[in-house]
Every structure is written in C-alpha cells, then in structure tokens.
PDB file of N, CA and C in Angstrom:
ATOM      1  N   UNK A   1      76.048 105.688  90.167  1.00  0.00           N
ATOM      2  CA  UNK A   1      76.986 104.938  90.976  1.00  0.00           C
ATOM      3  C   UNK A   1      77.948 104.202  90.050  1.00  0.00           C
ATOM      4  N   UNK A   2      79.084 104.050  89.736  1.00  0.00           N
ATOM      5  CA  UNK A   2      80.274 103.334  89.781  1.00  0.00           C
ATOM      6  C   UNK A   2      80.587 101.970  89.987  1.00  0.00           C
ATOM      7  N   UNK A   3      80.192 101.155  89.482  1.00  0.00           N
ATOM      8  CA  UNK A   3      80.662  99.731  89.437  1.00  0.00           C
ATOM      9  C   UNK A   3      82.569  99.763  89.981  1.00  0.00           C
ATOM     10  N   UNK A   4      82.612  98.427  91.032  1.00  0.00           N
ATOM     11  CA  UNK A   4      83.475  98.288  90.853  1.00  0.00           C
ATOM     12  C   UNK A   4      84.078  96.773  90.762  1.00  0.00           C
ATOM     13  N   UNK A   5      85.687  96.901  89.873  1.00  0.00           N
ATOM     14  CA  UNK A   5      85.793  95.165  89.422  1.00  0.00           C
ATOM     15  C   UNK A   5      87.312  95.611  90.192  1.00  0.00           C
ATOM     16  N   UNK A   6      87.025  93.522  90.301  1.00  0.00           N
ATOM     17  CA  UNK A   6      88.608  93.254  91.439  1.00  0.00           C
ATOM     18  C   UNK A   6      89.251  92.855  90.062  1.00  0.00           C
ATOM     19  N   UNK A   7      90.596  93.490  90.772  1.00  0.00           N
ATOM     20  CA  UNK A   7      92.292  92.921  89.461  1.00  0.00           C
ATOM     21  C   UNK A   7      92.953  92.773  90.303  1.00  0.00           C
ATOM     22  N   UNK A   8      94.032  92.033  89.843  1.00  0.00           N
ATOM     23  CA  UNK A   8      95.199  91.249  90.300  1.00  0.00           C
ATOM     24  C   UNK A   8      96.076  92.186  89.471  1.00  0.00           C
ATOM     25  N   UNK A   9      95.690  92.943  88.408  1.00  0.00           N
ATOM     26  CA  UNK A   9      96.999  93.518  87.432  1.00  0.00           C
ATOM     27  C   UNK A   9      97.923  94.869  87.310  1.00  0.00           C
ATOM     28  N   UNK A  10      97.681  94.972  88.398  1.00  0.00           N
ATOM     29  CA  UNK A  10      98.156  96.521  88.724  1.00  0.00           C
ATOM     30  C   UNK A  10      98.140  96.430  90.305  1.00  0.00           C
ATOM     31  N   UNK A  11      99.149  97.346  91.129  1.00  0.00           N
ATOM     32  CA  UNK A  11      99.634  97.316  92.078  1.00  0.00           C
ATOM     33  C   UNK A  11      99.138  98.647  92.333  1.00  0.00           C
ATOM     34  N   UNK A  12      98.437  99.533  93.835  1.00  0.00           N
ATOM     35  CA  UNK A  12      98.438 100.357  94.213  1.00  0.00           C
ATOM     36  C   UNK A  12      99.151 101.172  94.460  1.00  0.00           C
ATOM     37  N   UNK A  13      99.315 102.363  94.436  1.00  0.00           N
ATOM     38  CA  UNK A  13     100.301 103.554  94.737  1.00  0.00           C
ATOM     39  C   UNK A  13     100.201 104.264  95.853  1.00  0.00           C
ATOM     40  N   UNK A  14     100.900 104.424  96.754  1.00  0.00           N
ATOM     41  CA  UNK A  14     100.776 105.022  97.856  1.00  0.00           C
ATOM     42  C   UNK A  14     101.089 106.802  97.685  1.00  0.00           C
ATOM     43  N   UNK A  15      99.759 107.518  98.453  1.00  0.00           N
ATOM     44  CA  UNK A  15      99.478 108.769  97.518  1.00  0.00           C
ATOM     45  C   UNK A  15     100.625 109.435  98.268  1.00  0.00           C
ATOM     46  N   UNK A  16     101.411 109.047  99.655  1.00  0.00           N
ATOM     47  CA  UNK A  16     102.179 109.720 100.507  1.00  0.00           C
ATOM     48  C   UNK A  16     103.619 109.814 100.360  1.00  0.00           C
ATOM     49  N   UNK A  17     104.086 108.678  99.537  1.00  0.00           N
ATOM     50  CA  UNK A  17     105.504 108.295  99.611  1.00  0.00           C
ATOM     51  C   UNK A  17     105.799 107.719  97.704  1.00  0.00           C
ATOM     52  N   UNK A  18     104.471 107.375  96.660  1.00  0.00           N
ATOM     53  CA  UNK A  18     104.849 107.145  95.580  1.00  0.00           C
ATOM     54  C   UNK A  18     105.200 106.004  95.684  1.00  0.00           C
ATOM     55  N   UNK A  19     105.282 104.754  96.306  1.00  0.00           N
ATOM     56  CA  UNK A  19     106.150 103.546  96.154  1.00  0.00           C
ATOM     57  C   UNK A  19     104.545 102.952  95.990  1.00  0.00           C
ATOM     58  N   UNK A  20     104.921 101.606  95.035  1.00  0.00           N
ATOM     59  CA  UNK A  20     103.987 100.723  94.845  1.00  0.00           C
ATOM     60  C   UNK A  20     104.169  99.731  95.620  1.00  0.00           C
ATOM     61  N   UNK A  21     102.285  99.416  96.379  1.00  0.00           N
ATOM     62  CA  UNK A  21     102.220  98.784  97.683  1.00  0.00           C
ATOM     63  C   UNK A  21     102.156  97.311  96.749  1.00  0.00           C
ATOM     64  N   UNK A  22     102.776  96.163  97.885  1.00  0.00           N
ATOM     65  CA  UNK A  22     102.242  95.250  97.408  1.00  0.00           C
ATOM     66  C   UNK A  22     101.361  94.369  98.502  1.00  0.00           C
ATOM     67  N   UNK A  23     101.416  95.500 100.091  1.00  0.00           N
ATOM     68  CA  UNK A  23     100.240  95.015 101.150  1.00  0.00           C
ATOM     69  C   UNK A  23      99.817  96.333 101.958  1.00  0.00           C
ATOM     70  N   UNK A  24      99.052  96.244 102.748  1.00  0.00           N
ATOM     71  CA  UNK A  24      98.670  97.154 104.052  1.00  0.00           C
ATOM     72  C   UNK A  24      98.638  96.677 104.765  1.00  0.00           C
ATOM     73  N   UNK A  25      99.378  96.924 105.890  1.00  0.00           N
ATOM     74  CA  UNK A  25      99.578  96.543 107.424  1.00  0.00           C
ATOM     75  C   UNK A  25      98.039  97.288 107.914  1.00  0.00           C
ATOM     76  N   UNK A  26      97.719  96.286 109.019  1.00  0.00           N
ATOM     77  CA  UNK A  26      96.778  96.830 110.052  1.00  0.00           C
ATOM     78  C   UNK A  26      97.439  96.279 111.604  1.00  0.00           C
ATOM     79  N   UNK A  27      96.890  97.116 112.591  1.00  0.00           N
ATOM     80  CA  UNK A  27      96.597  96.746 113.602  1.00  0.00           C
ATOM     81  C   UNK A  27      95.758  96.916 114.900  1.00  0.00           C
ATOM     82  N   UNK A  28      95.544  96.446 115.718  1.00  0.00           N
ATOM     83  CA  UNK A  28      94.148  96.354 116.176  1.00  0.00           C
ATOM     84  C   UNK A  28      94.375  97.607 117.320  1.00  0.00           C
ATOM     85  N   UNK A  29      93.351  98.116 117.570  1.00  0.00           N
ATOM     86  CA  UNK A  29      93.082  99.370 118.685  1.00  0.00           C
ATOM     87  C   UNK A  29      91.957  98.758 119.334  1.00  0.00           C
ATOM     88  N   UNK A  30      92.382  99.644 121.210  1.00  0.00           N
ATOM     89  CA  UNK A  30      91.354  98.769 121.878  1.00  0.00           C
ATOM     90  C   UNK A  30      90.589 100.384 121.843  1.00  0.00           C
ATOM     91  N   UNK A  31      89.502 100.415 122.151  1.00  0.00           N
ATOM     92  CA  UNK A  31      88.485 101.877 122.519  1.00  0.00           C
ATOM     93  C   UNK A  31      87.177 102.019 123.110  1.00  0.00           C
ATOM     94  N   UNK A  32      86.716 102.804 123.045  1.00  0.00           N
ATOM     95  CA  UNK A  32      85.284 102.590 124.065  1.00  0.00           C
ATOM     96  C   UNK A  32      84.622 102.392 122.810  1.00  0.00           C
ATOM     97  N   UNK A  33      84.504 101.947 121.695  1.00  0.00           N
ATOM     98  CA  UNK A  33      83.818 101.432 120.482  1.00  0.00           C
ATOM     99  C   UNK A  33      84.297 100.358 120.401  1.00  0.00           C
ATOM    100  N   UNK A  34      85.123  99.539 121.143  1.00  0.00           N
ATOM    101  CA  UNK A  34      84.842  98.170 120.450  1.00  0.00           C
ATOM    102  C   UNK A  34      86.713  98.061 120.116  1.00  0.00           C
ATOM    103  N   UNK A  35      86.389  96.923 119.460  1.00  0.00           N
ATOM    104  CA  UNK A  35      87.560  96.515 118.821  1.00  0.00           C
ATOM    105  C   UNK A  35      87.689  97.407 117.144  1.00  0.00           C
ATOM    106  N   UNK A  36      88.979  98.133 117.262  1.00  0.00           N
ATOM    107  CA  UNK A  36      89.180  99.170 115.722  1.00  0.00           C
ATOM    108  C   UNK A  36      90.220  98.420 114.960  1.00  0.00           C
ATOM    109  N   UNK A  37      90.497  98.719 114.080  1.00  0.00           N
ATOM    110  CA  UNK A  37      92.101  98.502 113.139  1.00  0.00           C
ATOM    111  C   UNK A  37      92.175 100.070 112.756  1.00  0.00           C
ATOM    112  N   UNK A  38      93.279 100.495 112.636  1.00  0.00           N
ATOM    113  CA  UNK A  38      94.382 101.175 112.005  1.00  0.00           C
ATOM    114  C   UNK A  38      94.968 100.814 110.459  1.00  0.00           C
ATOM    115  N   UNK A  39      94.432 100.997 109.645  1.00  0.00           N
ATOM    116  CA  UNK A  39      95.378 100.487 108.420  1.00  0.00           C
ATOM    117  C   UNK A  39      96.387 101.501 107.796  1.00  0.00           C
ATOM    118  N   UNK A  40      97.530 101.099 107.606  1.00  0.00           N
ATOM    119  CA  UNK A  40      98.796 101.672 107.349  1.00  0.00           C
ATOM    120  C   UNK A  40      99.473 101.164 106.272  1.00  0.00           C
ATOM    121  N   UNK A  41     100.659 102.235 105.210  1.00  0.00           N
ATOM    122  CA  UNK A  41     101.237 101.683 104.540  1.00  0.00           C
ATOM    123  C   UNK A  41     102.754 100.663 104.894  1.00  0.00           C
ATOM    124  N   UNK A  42     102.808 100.075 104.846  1.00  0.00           N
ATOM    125  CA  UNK A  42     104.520  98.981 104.690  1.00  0.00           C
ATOM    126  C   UNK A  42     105.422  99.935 104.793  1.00  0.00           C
ATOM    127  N   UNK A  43     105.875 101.208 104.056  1.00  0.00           N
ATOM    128  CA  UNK A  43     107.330 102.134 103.532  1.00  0.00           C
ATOM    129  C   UNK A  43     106.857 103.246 104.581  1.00  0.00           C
ATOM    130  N   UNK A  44     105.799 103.837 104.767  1.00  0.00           N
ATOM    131  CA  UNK A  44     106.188 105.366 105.061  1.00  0.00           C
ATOM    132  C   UNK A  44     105.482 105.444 106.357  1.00  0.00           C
ATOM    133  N   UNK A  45     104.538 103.950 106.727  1.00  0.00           N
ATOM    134  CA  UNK A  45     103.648 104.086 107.797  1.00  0.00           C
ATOM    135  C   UNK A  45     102.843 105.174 107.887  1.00  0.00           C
ATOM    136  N   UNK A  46     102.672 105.739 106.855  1.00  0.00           N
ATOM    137  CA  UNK A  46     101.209 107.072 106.845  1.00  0.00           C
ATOM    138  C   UNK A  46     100.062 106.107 106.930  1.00  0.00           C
ATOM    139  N   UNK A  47      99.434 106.646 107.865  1.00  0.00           N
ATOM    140  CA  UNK A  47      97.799 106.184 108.291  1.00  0.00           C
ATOM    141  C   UNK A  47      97.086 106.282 106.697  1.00  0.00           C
ATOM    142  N   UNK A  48      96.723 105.077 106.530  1.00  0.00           N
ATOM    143  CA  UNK A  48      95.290 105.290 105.675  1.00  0.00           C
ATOM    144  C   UNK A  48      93.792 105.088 106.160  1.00  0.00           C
ATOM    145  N   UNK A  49      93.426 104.492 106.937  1.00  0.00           N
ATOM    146  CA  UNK A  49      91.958 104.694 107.207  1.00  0.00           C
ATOM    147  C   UNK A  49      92.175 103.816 109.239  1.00  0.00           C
ATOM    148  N   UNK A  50      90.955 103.896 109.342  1.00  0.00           N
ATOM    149  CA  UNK A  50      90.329 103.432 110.626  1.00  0.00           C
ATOM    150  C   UNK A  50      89.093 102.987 110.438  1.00  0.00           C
ATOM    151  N   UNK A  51      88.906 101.576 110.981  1.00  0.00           N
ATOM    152  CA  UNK A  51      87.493 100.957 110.619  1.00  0.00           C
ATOM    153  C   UNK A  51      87.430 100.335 112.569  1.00  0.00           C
TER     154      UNK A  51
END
C-alpha cells in the first residue's frame, strides 16, 4: 500500500482540459440513496467522481 502525504505545493491538473485546478465544484443530488454530490472541474465542467 502507498502512503499518502498532504501538500500545499503543487496544484492539480485536470486530466480533461490540462488547466491547473485551483478548486472542485460540487453539488448536491437528491436519489433513492440518500443525499449524493457530483464533483466537477471549475473550466471544462467534466464530471470527476460521485460520492
């Protein structure tokens, strides 16, 4: 397993559009599971995950 460490020193790359993120938008979905989020990039709005 892979340790992992938090940084402040480097900015993420968005694998869809190449621009460096400096947030991720979420927003909330209603569903027969409950309350979801949607997380999305700021520039290109490509979906990145669902929790």
């Amino acid at each position: 397993m892979l340790p992992v460490e938090e940084t402040n020193e480097v900015n993420p790359i968005c694998p869809h559009c190449g621009k460096v993120l400096f947030k991720v938008l979420c927003r909330g979905l209603e569903s027969v599971f409950g309350k979801r989020y949607i997380y999305f990039y700021p520039e290109c709005h490509k979906v990145l995950g669902v929790s």
